[in-house]
N, C-alpha and C. Protein backbone atom coordinates (compact mmCIF):
# COMPACT_ATOMS: atom_id res chain seq x y z
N UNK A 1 0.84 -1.19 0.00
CA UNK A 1 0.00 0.00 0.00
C UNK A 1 0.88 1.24 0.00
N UNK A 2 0.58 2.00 -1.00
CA UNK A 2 1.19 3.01 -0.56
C UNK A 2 0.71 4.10 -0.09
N UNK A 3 1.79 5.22 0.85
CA UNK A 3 1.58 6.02 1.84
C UNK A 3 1.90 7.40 0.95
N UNK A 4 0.80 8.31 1.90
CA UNK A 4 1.29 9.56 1.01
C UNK A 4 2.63 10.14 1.55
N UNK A 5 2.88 9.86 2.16
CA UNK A 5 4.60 9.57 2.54
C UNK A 5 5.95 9.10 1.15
N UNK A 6 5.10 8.46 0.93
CA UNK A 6 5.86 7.35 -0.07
C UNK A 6 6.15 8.00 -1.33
N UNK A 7 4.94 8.52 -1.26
CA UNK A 7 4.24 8.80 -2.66
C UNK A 7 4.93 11.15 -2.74
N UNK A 8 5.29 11.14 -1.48
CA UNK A 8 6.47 12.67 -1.37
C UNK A 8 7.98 12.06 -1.81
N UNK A 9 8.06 11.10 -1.03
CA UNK A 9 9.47 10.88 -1.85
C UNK A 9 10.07 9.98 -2.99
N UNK A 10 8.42 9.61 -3.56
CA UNK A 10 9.34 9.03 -4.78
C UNK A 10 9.05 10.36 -5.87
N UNK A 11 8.32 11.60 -5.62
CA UNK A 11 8.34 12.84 -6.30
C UNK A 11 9.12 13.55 -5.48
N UNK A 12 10.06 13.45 -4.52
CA UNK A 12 11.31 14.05 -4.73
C UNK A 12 12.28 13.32 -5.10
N UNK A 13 12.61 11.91 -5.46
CA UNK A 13 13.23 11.66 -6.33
C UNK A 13 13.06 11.30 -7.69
N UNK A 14 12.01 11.82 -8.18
CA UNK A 14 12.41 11.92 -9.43
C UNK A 14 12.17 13.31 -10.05
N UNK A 15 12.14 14.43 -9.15
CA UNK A 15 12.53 15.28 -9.63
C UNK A 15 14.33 15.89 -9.53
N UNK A 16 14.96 14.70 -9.35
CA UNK A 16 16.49 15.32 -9.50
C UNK A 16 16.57 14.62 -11.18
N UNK A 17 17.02 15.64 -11.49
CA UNK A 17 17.30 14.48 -13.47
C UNK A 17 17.98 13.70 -13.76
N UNK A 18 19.45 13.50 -12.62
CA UNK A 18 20.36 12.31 -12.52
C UNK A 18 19.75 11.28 -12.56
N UNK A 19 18.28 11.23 -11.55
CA UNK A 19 18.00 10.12 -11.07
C UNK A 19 17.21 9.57 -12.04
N UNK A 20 16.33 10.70 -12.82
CA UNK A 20 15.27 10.34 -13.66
C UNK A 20 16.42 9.54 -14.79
N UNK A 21 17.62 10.12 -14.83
CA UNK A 21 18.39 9.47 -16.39
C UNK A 21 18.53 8.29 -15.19
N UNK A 22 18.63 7.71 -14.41
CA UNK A 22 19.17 6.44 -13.79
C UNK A 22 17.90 5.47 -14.26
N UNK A 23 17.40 5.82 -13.72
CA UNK A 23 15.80 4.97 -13.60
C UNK A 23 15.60 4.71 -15.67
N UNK A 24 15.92 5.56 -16.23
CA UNK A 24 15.97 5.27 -18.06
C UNK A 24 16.41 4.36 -18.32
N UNK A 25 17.97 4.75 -17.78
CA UNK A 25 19.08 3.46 -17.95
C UNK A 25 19.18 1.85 -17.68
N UNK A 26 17.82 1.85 -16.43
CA UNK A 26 17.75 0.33 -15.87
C UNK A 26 16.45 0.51 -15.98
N UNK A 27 15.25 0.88 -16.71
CA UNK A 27 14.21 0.58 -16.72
C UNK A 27 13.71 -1.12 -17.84
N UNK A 28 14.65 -1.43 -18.23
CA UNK A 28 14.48 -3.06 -18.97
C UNK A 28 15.80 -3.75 -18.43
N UNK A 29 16.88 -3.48 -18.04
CA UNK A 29 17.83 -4.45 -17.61
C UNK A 29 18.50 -3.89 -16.13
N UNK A 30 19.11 -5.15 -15.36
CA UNK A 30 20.04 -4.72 -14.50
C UNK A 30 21.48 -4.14 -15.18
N UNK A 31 21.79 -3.34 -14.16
CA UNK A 31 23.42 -2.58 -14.32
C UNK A 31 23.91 -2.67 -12.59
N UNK A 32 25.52 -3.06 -13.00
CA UNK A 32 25.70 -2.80 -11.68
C UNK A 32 26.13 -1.08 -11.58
N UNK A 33 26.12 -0.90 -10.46
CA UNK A 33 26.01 0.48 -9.70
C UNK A 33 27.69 1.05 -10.67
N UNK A 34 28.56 0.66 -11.11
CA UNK A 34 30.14 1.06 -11.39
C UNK A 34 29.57 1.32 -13.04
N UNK A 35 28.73 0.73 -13.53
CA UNK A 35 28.31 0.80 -14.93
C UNK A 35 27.36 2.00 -14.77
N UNK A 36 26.61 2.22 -13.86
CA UNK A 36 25.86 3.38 -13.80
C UNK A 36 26.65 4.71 -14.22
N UNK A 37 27.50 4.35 -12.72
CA UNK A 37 28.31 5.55 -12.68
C UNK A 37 29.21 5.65 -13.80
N UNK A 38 30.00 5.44 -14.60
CA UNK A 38 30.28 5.13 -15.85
C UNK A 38 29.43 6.22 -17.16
N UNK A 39 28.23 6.21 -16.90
CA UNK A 39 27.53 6.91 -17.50
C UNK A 39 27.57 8.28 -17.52
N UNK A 40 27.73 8.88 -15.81
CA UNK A 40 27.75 10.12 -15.69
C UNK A 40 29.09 10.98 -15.52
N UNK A 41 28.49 12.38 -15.51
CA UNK A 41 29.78 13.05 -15.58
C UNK A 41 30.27 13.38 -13.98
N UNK A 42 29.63 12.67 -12.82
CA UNK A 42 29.46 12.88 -11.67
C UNK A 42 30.51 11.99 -11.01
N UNK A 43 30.16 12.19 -9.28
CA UNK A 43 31.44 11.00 -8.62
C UNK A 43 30.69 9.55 -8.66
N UNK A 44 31.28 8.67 -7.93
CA UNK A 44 30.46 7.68 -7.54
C UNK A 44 29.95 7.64 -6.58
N UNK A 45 30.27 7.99 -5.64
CA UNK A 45 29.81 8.43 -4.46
C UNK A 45 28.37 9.40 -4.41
N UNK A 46 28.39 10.01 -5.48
CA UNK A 46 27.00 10.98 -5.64
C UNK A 46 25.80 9.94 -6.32
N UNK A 47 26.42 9.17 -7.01
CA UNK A 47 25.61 8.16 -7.86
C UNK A 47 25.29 6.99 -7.09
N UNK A 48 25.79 6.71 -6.20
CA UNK A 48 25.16 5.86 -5.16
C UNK A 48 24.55 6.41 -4.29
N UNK A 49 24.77 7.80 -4.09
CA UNK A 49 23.38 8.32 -2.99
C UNK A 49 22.39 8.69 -3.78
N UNK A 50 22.47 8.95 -5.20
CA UNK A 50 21.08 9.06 -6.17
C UNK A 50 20.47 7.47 -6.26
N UNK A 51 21.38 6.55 -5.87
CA UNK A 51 20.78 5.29 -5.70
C UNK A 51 19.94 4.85 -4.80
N UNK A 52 20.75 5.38 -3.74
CA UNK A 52 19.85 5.12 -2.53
C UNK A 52 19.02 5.75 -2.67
N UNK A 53 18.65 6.75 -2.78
CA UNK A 53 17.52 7.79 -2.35
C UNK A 53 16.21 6.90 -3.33
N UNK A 54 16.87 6.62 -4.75
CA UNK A 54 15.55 6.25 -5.65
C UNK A 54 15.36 4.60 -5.08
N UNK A 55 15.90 4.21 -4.21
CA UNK A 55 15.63 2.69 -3.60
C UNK A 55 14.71 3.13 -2.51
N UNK A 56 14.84 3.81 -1.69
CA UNK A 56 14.39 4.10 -0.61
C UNK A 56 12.92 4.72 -0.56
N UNK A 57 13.05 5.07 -2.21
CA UNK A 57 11.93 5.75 -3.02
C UNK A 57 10.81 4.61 -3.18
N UNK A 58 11.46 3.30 -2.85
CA UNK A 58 10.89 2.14 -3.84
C UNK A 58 10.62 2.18 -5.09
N UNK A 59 11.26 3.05 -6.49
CA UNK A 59 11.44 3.27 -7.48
C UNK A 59 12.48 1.79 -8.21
N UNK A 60 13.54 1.43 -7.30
CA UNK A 60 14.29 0.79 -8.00
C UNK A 60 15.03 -0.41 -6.95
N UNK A 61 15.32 -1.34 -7.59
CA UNK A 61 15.30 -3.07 -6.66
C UNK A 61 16.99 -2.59 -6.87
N UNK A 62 17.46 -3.66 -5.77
CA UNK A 62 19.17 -3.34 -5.52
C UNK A 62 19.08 -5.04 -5.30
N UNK A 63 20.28 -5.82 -6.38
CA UNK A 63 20.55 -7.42 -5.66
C UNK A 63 21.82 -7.40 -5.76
N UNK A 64 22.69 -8.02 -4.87
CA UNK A 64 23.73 -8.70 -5.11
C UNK A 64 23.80 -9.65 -5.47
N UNK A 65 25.29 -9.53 -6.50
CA UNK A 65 25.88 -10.74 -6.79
C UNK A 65 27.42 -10.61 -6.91
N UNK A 66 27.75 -11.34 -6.13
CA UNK A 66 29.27 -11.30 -5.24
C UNK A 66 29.17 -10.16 -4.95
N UNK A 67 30.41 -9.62 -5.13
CA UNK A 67 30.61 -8.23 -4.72
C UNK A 67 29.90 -6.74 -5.27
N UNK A 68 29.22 -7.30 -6.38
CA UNK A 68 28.64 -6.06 -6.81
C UNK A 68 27.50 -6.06 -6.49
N UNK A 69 26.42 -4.63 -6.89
CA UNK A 69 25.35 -4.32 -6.46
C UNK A 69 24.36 -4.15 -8.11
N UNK A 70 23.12 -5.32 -8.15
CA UNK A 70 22.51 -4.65 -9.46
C UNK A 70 21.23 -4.09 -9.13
N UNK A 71 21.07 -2.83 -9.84
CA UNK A 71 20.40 -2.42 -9.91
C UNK A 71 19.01 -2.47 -11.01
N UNK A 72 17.66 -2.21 -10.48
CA UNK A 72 16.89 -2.56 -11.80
C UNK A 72 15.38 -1.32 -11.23
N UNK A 73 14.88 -0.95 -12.50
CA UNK A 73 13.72 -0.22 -11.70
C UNK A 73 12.50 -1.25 -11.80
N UNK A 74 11.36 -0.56 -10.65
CA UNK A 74 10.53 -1.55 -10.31
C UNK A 74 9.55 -1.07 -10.58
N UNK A 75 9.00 -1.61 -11.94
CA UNK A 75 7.80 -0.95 -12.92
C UNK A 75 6.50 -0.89 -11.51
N UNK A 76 6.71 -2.07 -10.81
CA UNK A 76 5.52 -1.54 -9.63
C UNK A 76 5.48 -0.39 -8.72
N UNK A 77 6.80 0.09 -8.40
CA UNK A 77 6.67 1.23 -7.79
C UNK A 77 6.24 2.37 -8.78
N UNK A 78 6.70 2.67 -10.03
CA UNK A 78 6.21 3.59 -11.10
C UNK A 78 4.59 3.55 -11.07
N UNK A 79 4.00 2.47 -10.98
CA UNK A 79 2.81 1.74 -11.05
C UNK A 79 2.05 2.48 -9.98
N UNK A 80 2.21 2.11 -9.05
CA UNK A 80 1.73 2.94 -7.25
C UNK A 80 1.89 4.56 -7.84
N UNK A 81 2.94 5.08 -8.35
CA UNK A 81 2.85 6.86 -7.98
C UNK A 81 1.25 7.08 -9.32
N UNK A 82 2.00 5.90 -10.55
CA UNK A 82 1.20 6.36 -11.46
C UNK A 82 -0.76 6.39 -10.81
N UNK A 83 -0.83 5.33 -10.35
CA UNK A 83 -1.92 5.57 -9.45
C UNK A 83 -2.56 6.77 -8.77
N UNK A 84 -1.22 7.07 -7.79
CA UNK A 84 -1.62 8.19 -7.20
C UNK A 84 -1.92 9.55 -7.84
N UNK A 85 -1.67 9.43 -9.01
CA UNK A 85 -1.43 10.55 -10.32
C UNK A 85 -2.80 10.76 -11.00
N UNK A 86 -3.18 9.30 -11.05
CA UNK A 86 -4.62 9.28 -11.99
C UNK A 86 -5.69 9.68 -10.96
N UNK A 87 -5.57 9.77 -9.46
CA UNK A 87 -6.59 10.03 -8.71
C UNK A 87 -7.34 11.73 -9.23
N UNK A 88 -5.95 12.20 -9.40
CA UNK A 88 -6.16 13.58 -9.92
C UNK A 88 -6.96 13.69 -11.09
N UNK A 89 -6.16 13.13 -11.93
CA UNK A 89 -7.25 13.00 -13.72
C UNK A 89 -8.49 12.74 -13.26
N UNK A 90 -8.86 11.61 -12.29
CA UNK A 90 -10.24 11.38 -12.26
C UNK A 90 -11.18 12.12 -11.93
N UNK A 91 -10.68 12.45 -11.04
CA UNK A 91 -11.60 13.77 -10.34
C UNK A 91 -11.93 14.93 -11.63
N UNK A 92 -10.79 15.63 -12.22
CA UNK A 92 -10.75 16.47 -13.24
C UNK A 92 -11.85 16.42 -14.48
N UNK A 93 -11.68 15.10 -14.52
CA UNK A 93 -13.01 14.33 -15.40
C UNK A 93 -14.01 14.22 -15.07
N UNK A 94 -14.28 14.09 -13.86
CA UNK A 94 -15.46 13.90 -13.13
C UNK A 94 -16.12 15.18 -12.86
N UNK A 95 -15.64 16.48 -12.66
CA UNK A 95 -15.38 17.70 -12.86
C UNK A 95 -16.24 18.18 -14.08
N UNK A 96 -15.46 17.73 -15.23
CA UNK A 96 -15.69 18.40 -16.55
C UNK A 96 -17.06 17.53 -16.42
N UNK A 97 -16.92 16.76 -16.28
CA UNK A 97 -18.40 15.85 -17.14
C UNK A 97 -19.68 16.52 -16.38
N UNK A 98 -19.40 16.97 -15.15
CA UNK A 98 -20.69 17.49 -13.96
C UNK A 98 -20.88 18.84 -15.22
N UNK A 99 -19.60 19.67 -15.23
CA UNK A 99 -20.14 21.25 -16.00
C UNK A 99 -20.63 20.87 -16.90
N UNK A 100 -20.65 19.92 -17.71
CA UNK A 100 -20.61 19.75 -18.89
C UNK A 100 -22.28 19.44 -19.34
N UNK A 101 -22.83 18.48 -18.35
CA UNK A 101 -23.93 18.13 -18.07
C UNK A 101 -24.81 19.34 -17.60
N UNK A 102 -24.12 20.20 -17.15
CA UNK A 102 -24.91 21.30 -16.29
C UNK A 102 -25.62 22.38 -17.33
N UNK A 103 -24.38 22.89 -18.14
CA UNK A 103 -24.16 23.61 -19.21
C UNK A 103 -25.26 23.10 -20.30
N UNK A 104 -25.46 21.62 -20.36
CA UNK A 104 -25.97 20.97 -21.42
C UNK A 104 -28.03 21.20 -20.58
N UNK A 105 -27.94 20.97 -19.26
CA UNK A 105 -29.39 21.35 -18.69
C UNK A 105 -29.79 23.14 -19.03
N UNK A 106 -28.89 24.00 -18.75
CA UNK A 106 -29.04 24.96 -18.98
C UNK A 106 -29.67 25.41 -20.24
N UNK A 107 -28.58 24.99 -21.19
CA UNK A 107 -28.97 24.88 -22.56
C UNK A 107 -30.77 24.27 -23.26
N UNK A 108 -30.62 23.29 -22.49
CA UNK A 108 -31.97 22.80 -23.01
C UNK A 108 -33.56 23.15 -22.37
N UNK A 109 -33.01 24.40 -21.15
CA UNK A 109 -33.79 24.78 -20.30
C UNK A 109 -34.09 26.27 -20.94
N UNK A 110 -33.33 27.04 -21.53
CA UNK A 110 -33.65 27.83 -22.69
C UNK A 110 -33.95 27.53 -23.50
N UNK A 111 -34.15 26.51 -23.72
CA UNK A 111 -34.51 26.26 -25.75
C UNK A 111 -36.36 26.24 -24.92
N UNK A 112 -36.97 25.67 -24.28
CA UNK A 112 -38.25 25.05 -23.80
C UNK A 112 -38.93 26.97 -23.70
């Protein structure tokens, strides 16, 4: 379940753009964390706390194998915010369709 807790910090992490390009990069395969960093023009050390943060986010799964760390994103956590996202659309819709209906009584209450 997610918490509106949850649902603050996986929209503060993905509003840093490092993280959003991280989550691109492993959204169909694992990478380990040295291949990440590899990518950017950053330390590693910064790229593993953009790691953590988007794990902690529940955005993205962390496994070992031996010594390294792989990383992968977790279309279910995307899944949960996307949720929390459409609550908004719905309402918005639900919204338009009330004026819309209203506008449309109005209308047919002048024509009579």
């Amino acid at each position: 379940m997610l918490t509106l807790l949850s649902v603050d910090a996986q929209i503060r992490a993905l509003a840093e753009p490092h993280r959003r390009r991280i989550l691109e990069l492993i959204k169909d395969r694992e990478m380990a964390a040295g291949e990440i960093a590899a990518r950017f023009d950053v330390s590693r050390p910064a790229i593993s706390q953009h790691l953590s943060v988007l794990r902690q986010a529940r955005l993205i799964s962390e496994r070992r194998s031996g010594t390294s760390r792989l990383y992968r994103a977790r279309p279910d956590g995307l899944a949960e915010l996307k949720g929390f996202i459409d609550t908004f659309w719905a309402a918005g819709l639900d919204r338009l369709k009330d004026a819309a209906e209203t506008e449309a009584s109005a209308a047919a209450g002048e024509e009579s």
